[in-house]
C-alpha atoms as a PDB file:
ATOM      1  CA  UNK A   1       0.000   0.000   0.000  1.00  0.00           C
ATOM      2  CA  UNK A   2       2.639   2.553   0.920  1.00  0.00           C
ATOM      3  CA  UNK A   3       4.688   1.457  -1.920  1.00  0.00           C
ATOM      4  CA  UNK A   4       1.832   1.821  -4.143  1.00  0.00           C
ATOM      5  CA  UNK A   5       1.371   5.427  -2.911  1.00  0.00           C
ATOM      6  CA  UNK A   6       5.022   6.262  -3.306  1.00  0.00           C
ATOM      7  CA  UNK A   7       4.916   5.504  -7.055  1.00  0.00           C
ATOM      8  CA  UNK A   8       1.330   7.274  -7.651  1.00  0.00           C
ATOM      9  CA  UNK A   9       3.005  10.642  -5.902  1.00  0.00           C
ATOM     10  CA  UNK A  10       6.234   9.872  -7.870  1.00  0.00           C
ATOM     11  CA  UNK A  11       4.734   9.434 -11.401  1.00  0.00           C
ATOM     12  CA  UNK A  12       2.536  12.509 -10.727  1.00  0.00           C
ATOM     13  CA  UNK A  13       5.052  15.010  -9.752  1.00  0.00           C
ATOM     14  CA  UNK A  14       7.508  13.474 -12.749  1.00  0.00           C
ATOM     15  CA  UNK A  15       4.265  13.874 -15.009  1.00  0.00           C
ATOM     16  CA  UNK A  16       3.516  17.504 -13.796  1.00  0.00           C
ATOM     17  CA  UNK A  17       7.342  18.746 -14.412  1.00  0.00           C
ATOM     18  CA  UNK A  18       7.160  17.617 -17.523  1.00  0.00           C
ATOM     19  CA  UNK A  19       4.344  19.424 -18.491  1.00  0.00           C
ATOM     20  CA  UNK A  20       5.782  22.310 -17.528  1.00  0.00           C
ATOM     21  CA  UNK A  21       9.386  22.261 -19.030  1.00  0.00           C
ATOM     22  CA  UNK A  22       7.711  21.253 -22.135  1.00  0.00           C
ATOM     23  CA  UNK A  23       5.248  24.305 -22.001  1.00  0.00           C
ATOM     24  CA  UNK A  24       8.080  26.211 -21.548  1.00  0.00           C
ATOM     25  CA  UNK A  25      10.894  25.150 -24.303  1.00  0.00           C
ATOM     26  CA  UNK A  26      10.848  27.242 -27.052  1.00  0.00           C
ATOM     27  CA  UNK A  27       8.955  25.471 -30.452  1.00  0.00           C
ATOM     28  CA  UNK A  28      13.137  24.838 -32.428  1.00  0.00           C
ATOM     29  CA  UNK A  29      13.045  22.267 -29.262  1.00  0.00           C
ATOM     30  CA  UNK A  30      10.171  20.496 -31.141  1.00  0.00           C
ATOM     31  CA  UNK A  31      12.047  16.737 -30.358  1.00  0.00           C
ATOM     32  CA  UNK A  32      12.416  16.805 -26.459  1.00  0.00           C
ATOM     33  CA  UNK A  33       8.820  18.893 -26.401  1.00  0.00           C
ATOM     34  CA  UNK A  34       7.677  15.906 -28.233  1.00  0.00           C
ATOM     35  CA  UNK A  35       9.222  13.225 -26.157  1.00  0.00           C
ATOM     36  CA  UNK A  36       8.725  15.235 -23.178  1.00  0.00           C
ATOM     37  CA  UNK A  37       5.182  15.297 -23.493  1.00  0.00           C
ATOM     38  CA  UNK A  38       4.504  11.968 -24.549  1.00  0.00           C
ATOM     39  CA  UNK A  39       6.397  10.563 -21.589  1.00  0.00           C
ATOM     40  CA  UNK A  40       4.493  13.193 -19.351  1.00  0.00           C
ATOM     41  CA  UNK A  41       1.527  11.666 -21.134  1.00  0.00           C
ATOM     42  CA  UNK A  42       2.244   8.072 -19.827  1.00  0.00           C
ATOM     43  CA  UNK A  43       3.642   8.845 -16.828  1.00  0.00           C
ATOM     44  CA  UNK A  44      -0.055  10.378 -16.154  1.00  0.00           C
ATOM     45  CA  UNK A  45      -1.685   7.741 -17.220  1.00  0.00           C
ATOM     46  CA  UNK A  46      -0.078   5.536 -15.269  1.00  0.00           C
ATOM     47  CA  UNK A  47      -0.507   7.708 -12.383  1.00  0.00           C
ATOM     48  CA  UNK A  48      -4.444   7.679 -13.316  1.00  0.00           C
ATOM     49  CA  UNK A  49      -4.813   3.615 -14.117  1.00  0.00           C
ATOM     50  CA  UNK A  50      -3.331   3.526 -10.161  1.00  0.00           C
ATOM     51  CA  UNK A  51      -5.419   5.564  -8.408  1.00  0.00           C
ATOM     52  CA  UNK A  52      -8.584   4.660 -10.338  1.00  0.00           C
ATOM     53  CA  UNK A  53      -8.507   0.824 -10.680  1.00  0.00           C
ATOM     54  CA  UNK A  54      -7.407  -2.109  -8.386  1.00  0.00           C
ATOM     55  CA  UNK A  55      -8.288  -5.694  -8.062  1.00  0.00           C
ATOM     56  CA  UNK A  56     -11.373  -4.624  -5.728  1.00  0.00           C
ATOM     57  CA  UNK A  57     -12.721  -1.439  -6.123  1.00  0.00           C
ATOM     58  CA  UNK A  58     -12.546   1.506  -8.476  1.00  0.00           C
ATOM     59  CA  UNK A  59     -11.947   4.825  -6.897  1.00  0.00           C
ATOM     60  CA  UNK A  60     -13.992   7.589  -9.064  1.00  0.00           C
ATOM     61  CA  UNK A  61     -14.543  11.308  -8.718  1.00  0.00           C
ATOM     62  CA  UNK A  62     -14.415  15.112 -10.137  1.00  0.00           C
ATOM     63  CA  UNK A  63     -10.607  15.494  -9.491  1.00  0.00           C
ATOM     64  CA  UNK A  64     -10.078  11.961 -11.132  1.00  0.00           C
ATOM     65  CA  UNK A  65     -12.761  13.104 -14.287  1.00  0.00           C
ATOM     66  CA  UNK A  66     -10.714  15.996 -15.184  1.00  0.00           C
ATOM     67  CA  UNK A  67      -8.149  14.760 -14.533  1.00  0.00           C
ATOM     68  CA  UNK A  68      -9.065  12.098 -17.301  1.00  0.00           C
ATOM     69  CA  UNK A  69     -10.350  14.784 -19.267  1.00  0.00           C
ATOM     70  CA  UNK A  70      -6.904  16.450 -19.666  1.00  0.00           C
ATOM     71  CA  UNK A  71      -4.877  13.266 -19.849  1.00  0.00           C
ATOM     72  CA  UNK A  72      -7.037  12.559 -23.350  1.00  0.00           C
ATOM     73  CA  UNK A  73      -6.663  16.465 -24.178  1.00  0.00           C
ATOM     74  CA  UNK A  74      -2.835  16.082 -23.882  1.00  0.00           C
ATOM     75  CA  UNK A  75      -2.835  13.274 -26.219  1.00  0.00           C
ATOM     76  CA  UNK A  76      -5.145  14.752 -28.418  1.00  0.00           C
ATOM     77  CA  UNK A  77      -3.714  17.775 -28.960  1.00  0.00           C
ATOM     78  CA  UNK A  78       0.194  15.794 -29.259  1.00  0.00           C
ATOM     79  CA  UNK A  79      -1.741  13.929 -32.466  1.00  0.00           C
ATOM     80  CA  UNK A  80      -2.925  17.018 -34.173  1.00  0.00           C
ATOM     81  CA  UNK A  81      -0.150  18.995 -33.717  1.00  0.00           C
ATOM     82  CA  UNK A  82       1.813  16.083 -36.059  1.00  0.00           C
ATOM     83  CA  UNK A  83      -0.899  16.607 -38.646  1.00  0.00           C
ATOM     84  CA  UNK A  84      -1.571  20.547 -38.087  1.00  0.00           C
ATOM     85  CA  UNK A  85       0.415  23.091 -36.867  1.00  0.00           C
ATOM     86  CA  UNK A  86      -1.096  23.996 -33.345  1.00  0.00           C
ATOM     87  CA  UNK A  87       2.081  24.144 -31.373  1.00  0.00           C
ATOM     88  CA  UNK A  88       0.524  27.422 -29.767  1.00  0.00           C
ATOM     89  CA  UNK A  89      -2.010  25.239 -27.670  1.00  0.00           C
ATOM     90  CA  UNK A  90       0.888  23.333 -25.974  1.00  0.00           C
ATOM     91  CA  UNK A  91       1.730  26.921 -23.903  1.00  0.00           C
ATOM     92  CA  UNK A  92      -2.040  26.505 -22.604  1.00  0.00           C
ATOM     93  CA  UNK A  93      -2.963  23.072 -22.293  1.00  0.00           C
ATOM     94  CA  UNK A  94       0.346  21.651 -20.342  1.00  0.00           C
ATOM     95  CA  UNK A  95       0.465  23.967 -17.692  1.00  0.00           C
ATOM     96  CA  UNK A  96      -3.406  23.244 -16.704  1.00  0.00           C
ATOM     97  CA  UNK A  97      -2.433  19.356 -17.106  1.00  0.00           C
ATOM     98  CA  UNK A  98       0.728  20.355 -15.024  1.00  0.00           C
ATOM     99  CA  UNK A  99      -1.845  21.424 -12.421  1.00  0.00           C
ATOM    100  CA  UNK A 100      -5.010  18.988 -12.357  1.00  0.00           C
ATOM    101  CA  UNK A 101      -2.832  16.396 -12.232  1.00  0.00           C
ATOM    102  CA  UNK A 102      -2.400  16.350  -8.579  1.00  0.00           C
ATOM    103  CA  UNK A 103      -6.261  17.164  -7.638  1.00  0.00           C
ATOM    104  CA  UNK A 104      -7.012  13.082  -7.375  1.00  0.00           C
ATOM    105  CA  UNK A 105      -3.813  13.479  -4.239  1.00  0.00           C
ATOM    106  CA  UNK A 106      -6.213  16.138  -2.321  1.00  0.00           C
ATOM    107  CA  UNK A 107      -9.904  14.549  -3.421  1.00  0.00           C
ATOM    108  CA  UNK A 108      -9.517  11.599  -3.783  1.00  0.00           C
ATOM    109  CA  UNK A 109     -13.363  10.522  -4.609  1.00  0.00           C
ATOM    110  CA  UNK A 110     -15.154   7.325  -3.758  1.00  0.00           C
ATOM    111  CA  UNK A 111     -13.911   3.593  -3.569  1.00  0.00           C
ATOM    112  CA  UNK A 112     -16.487   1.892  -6.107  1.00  0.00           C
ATOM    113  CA  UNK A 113     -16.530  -2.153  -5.154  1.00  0.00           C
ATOM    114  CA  UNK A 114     -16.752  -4.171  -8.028  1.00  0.00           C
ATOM    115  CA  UNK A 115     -17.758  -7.418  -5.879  1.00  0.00           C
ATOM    116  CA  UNK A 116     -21.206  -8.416  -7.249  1.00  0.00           C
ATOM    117  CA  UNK A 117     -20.681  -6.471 -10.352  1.00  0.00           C
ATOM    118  CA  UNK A 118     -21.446  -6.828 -13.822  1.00  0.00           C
ATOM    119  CA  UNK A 119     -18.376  -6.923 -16.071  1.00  0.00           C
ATOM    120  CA  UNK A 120     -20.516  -4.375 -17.921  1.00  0.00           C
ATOM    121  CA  UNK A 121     -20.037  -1.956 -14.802  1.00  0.00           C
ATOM    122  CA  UNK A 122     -16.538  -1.479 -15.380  1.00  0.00           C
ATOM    123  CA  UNK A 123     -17.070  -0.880 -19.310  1.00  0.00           C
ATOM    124  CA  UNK A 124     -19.643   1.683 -18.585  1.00  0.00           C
ATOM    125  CA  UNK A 125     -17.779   3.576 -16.605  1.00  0.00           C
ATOM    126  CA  UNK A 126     -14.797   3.501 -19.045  1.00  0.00           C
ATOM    127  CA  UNK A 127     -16.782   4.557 -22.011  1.00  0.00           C
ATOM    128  CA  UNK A 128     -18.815   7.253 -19.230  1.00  0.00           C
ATOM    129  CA  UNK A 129     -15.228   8.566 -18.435  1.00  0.00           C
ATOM    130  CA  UNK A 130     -14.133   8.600 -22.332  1.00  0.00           C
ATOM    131  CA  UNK A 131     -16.967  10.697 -23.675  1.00  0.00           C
ATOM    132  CA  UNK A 132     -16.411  13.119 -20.438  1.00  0.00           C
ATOM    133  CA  UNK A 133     -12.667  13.725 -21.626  1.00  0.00           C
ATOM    134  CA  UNK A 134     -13.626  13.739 -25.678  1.00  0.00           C
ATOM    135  CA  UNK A 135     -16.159  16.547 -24.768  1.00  0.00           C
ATOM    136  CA  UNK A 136     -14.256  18.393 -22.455  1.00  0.00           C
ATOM    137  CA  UNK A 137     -11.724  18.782 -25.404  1.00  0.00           C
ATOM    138  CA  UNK A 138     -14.209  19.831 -27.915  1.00  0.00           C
ATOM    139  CA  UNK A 139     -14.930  22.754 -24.953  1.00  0.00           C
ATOM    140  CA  UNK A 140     -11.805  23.770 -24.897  1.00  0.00           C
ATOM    141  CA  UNK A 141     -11.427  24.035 -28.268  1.00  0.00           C
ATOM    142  CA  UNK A 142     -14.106  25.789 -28.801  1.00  0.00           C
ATOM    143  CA  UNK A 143     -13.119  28.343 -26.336  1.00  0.00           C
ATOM    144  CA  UNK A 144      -9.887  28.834 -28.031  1.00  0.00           C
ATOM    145  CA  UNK A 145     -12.162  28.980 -31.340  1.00  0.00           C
ATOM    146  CA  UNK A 146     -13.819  31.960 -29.705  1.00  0.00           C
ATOM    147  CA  UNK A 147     -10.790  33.543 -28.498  1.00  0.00           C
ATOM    148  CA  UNK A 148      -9.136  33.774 -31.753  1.00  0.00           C
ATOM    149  CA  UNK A 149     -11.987  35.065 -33.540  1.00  0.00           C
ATOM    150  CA  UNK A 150     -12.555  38.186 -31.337  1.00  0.00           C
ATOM    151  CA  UNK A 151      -8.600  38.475 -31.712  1.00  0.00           C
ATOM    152  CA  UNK A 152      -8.890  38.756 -35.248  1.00  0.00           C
ATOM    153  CA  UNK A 153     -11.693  41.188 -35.014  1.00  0.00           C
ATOM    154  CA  UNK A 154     -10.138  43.356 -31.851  1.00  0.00           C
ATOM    155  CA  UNK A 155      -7.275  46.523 -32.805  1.00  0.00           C
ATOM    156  CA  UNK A 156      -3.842  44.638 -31.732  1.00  0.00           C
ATOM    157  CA  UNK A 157      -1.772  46.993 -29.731  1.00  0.00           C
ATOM    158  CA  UNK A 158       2.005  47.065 -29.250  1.00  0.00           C
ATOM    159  CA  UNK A 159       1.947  45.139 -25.651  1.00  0.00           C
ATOM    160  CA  UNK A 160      -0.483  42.535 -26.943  1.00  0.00           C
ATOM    161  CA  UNK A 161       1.368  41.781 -29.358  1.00  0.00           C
ATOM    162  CA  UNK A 162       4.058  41.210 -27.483  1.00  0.00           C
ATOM    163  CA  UNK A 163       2.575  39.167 -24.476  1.00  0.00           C
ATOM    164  CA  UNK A 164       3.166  35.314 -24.903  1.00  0.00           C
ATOM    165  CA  UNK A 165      -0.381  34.328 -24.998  1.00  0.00           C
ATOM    166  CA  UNK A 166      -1.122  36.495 -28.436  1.00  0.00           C
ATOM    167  CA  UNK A 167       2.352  34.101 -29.690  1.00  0.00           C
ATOM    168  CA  UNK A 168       0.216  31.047 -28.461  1.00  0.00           C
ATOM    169  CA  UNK A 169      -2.415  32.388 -30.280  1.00  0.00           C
ATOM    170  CA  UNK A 170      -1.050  33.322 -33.413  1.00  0.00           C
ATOM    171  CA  UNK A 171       0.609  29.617 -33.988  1.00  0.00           C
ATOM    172  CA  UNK A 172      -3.325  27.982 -34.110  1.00  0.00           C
ATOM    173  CA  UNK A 173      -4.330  27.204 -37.195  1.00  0.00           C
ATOM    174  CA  UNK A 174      -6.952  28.770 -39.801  1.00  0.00           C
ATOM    175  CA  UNK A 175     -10.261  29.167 -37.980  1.00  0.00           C
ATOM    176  CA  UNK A 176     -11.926  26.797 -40.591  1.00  0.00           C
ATOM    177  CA  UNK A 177      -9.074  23.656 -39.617  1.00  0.00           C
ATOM    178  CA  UNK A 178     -10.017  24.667 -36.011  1.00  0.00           C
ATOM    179  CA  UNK A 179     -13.511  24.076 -36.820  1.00  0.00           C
ATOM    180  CA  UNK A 180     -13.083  20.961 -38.749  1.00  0.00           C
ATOM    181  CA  UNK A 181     -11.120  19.614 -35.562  1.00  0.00           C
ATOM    182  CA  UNK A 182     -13.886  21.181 -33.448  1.00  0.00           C
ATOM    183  CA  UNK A 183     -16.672  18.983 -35.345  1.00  0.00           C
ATOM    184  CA  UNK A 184     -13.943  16.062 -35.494  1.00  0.00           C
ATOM    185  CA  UNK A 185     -13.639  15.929 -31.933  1.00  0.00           C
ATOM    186  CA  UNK A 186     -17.599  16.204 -30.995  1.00  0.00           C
ATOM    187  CA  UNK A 187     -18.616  13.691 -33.243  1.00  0.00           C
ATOM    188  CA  UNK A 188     -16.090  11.009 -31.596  1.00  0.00           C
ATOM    189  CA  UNK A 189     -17.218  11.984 -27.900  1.00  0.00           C
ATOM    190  CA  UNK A 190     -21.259  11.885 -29.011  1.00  0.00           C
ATOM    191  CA  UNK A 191     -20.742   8.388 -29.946  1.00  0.00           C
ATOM    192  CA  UNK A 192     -19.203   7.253 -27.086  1.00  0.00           C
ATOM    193  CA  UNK A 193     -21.746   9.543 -24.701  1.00  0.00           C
ATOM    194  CA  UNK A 194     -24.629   7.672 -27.277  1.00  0.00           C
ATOM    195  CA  UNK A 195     -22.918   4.335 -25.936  1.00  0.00           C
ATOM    196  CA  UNK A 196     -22.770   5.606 -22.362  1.00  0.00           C
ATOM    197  CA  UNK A 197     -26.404   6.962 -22.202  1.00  0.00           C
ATOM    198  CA  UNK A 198     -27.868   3.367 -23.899  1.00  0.00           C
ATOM    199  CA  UNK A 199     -25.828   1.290 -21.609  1.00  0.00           C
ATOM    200  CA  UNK A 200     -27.070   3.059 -18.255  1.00  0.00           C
ATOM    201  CA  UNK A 201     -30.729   3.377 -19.794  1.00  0.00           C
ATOM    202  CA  UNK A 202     -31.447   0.130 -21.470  1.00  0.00           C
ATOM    203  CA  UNK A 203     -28.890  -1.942 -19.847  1.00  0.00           C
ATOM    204  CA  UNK A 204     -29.474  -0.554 -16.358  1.00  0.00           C
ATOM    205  CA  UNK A 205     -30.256  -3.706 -14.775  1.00  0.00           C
ATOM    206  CA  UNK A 206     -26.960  -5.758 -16.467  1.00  0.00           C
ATOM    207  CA  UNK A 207     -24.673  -2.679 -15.845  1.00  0.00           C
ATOM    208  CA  UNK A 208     -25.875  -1.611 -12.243  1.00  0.00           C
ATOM    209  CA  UNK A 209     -27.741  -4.451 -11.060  1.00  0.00           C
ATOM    210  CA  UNK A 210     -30.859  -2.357 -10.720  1.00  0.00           C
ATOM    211  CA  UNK A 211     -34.224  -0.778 -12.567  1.00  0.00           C
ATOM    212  CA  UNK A 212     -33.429   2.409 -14.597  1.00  0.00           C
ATOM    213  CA  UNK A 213     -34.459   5.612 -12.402  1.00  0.00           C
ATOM    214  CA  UNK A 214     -34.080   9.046 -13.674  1.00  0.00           C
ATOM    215  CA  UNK A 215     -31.504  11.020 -11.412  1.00  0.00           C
ATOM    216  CA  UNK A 216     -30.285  14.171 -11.849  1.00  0.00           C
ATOM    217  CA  UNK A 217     -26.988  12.373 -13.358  1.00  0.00           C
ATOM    218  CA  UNK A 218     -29.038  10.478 -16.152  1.00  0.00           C
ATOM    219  CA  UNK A 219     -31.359  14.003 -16.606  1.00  0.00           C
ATOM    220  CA  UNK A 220     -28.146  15.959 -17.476  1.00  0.00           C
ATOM    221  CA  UNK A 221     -26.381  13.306 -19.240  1.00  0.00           C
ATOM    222  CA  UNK A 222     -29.818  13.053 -21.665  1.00  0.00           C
ATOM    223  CA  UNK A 223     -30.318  16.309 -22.187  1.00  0.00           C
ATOM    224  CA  UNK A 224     -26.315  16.886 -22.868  1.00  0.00           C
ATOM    225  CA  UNK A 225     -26.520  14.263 -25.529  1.00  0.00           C
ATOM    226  CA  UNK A 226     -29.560  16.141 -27.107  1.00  0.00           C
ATOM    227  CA  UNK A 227     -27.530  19.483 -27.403  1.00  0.00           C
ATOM    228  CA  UNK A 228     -24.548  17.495 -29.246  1.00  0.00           C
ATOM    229  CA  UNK A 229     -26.644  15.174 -31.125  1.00  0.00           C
ATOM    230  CA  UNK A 230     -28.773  18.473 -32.398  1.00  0.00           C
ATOM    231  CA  UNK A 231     -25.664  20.122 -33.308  1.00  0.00           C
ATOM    232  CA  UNK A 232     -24.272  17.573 -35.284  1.00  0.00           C
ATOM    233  CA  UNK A 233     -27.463  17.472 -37.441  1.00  0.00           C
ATOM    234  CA  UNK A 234     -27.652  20.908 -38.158  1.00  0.00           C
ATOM    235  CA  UNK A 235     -23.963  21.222 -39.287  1.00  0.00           C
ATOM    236  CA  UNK A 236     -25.039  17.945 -41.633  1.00  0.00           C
ATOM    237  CA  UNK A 237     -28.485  19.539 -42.585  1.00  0.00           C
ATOM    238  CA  UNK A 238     -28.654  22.815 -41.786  1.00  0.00           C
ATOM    239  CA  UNK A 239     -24.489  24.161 -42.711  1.00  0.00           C
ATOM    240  CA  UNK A 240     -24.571  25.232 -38.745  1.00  0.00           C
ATOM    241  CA  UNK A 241     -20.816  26.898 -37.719  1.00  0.00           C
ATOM    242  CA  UNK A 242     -19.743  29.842 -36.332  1.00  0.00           C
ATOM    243  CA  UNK A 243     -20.990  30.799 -33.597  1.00  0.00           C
ATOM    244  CA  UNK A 244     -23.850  28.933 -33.111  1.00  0.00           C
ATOM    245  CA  UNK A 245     -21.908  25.712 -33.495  1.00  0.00           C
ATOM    246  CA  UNK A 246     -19.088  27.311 -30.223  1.00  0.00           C
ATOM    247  CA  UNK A 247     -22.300  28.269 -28.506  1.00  0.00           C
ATOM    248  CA  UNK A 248     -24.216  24.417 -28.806  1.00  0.00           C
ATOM    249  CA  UNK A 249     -20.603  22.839 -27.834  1.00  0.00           C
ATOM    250  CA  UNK A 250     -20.342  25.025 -24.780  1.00  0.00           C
ATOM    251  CA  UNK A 251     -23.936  24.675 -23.612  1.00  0.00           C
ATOM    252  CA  UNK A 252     -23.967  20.999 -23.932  1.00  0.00           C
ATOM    253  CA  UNK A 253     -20.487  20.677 -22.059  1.00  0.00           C
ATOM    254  CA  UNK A 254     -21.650  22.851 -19.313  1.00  0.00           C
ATOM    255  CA  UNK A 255     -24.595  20.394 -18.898  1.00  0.00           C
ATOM    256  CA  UNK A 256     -22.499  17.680 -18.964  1.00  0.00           C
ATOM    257  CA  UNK A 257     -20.153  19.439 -16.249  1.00  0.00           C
ATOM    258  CA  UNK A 258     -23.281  19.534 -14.168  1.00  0.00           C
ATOM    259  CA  UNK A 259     -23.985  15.801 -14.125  1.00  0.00           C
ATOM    260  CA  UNK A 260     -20.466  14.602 -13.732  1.00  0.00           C
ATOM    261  CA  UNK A 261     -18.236  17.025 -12.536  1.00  0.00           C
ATOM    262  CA  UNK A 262     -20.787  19.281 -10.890  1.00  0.00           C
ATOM    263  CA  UNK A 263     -22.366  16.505  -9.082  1.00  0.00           C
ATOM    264  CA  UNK A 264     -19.336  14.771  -7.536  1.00  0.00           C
ATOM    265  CA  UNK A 265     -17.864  17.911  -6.657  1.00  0.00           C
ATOM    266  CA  UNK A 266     -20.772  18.767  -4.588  1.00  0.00           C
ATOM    267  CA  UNK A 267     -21.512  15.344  -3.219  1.00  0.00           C
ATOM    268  CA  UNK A 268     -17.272  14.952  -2.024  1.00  0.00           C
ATOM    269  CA  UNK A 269     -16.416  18.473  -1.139  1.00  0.00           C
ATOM    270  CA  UNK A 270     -19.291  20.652   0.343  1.00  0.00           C
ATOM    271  CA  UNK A 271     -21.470  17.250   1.739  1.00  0.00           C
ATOM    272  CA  UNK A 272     -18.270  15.446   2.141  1.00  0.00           C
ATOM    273  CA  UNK A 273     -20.189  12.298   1.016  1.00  0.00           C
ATOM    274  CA  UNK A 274     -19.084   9.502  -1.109  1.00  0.00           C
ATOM    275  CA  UNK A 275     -20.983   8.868  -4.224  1.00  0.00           C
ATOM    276  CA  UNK A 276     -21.604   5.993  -6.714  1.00  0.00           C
END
């Protein structure tokens, strides 16, 4: 058990100093920020795999969710940026890695026993905890998508110019790749919340060894999945983009903050109560 804990604390702080000398290298460094970061990458998820599962029990909760959430958006972003040049994002996204990373040390969440269990329960919360980090990505994105546009539409001034985010932001690509990784992104985390939401509704029984009930978990999820899957057919049917595509993504993200995030977070921290 102790040694256990040693090597959790020890992966996360090498994880989290990584981050943060990679943010920090300037972009002719481009091998070690890439080798950096991917070994940062699996240093965190190994950090993640310990905390979360063991042979009896998962251990789930908000700080472990994001910190999911940016463990996928670190990889993500480390794929496109071999494809696209969107070295800019590594400035932001590393440093907030850098610091969720240790959240799971100070809340750690709720031990989860898998005795009695469906196999199925541990599946449903991987593809639950999947769609979470997808989505949270797309959110970001858009809010970077956002960002730049007012930029391009605001009167730059000699200190913004100058300032390291405006660098950050003037490495992202064209608005229209950033969109077309915006809709790339949604579409993979609405399939895998659309496998989520039909395992816990019409699988409830096999998955949680009980009758579907609608909480306010399932009532957010739903309604979150509605938002994206609306979204998604009015950019096929309707040519939706712009802003009313950043707006949908950030509306159904903050509802889907609400059930998972929100939820735990009030449940662990302000009732100090463990939840399932």
């Amino acid at each position: 058990m102790v040694y256990t804990l040693l090597m959790q604390l020890l992966f996360i702080h090498a994880a989290g100093l990584l981050y943060i000398v990679c943010s920090l290298l300037p972009e002719q460094q481009r091998r070690f920020i890439t080798l950096g970061t991917g070994l940062g990458w699996l240093l965190h998820g190994a950090a993640l795999a310990s905390i979360v599962i063991t042979p009896d029990y998962l251990r789930l909760g908000f700080a472990v969710m994001l910190s999911a959430a940016l463990w996928m958006t670190v990889a993500a972003y480390w794929i496109e940026n071999r494809n696209l040049s969107v070295d800019g994002l590594r400035r932001l996204v590393l440093p907030i890695a850098a610091i969720v990373i240790v959240l799971p040390a100070f809340f750690p969440g709720s031990e989860i026993p898998l005795a009695g269990k469906s196999p199925w329960f541990s599946w449903h919360v991987g593809l639950s905890t999947l769609a979470y980090g997808s989505l949270t990505i797309a959110a970001f994105h858009a809010v970077l998508m956002a960002m730049q546009e007012s930029r391009l539409h605001a009167l730059p001034t000699a200190e913004s110019q100058r300032g390291w985010f405006s660098l950050a932001m003037d490495r992202l690509p064209a608005l229209l790749t950033m969109e077309r990784v915006l809709f790339r992104l949604i579409s993979f985390g609405f399939l895998l919340l659309t496998l989520t939401v039909v395992s816990g509704v019409f699988f409830s029984e096999a998955v949680f060894g009980k009758p579907f009930r609608l909480e306010h978990k399932t009532l957010f999820t739903m309604l979150s999945w509605l938002l994206f899957g609306a979204l998604l057919a009015g950019r096929q049917w309707r040519g939706w983009r712009g802003k009313t595509a950043l707006s949908f993504t950030l509306t159904g993200f903050a509802t889907l903050l609400l059930a998972y995030v929100g939820s735990r977070f009030v449940m662990e921290v302000v009732l100090h109560r463990g939840l399932v």
